[in-house]
Protein backbone atom coordinates (compact mmCIF):
# COMPACT_ATOMS: atom_id res chain seq x y z
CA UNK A 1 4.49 -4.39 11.04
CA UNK A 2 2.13 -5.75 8.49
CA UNK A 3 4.87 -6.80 6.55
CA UNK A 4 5.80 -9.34 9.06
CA UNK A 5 2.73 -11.44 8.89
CA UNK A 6 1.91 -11.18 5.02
CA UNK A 7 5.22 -11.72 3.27
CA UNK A 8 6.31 -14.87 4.90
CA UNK A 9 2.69 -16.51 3.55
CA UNK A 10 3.12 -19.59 1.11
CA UNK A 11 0.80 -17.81 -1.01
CA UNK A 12 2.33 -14.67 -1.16
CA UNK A 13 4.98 -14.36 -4.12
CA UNK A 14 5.85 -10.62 -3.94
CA UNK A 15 5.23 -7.66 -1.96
CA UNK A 16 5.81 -4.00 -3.01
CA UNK A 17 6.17 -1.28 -0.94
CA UNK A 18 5.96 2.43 -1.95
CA UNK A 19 7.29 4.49 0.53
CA UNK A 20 7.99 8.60 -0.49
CA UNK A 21 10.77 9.15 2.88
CA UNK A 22 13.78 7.85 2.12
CA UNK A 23 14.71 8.38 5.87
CA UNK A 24 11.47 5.99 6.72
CA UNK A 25 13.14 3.63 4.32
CA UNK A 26 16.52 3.91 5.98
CA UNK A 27 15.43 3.74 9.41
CA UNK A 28 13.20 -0.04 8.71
CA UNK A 29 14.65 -1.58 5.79
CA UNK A 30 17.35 -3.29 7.68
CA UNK A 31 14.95 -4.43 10.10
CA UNK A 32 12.72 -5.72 8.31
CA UNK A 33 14.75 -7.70 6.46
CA UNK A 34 16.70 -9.15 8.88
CA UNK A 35 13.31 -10.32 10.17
CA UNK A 36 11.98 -11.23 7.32
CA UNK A 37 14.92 -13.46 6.42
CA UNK A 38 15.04 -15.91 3.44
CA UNK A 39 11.54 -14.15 2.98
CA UNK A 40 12.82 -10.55 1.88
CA UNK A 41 13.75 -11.80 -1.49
CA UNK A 42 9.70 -11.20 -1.85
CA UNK A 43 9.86 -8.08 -0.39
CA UNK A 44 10.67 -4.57 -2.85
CA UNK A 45 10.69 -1.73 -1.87
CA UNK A 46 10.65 1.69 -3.92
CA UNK A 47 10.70 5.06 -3.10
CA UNK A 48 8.38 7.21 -4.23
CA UNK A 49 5.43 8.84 -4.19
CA UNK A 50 2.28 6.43 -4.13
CA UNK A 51 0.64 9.29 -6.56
CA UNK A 52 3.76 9.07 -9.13
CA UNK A 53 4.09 5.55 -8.61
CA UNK A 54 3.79 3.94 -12.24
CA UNK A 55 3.10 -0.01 -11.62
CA UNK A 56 5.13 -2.42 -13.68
CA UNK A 57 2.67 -5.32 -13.55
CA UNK A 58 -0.38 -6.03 -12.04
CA UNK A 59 -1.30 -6.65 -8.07
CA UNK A 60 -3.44 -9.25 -6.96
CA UNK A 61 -3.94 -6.71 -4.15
CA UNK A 62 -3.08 -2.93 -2.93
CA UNK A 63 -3.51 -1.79 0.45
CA UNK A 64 -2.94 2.01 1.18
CA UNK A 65 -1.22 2.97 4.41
CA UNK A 66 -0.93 6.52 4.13
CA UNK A 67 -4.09 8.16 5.84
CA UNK A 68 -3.99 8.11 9.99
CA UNK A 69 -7.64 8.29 9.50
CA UNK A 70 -10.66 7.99 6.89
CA UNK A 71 -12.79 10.92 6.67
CA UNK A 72 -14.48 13.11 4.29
CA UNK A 73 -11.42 15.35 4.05
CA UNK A 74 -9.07 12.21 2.53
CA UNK A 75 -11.89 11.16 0.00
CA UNK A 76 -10.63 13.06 -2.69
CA UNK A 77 -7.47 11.54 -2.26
CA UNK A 78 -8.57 7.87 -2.41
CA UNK A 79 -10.68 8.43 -5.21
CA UNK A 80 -7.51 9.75 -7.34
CA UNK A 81 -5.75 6.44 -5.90
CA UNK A 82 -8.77 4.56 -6.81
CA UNK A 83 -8.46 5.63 -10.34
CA UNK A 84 -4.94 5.19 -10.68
CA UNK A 85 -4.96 1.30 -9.19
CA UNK A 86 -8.36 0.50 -10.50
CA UNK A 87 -7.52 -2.33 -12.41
CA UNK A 88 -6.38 -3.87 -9.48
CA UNK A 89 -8.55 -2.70 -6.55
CA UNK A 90 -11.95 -2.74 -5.44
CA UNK A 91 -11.39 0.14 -2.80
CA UNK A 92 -13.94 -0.79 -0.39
CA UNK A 93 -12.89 2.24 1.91
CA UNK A 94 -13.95 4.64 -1.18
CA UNK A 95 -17.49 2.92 -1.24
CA UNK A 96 -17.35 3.26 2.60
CA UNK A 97 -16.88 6.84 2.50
CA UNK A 98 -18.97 8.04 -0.49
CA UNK A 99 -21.89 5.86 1.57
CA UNK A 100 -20.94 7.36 5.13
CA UNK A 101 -20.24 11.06 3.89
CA UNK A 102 -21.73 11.88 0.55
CA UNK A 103 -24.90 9.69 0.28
CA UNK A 104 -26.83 10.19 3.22
């Protein structure tokens, strides 16, 4: 549903969407699209896993949808993510959740 507000923005040239189930892809693409309209030209979307996921270019901006919940037990996964996208990202969830979990 995000989708629907940030791709039709002015400002917003592209978005990129990693998605791992192609059955998840399937079931929305069409959807989304057809929602989107002249708008999903800016919209790509690749499947794959997030983790094998090798960027092309840089992002102005990544936002990970993949955890129902933040919590010590995902932190070692967004620190690998962090890592892997920090060039691009200032993970504020990973500060969060060292602060929160691992610095009291």
């Amino acid at each position: 549903m995000i989708l629907t507000m940030i791709v039709p923005k002015a400002e917003v040239e592209k978005v990129t969407v990693v998605e791992i189930n192609s059955n998840v892809i399937s079931l929305v693409e069409k959807y989304i699209r057809d929602y989107l309209g002249s708008n999903s030209k800016k919209l790509e979307i690749i499947n794959s896993n997030i983790y094998d996921f090798v960027p092309k270019h840089k992002y102005n901006t990544v936002f990970f949808d993949i955890w129902g919940n933040y919590s010590s037990d995902t932190y070692e996964e967004t620190k690998i993510l962090h890592r892997k996208f920090s060039n691009w990202i200032d993970n504020w969830m990973r500060w969060y959740m060292r602060a929160k979990y691992f610095n009291k």
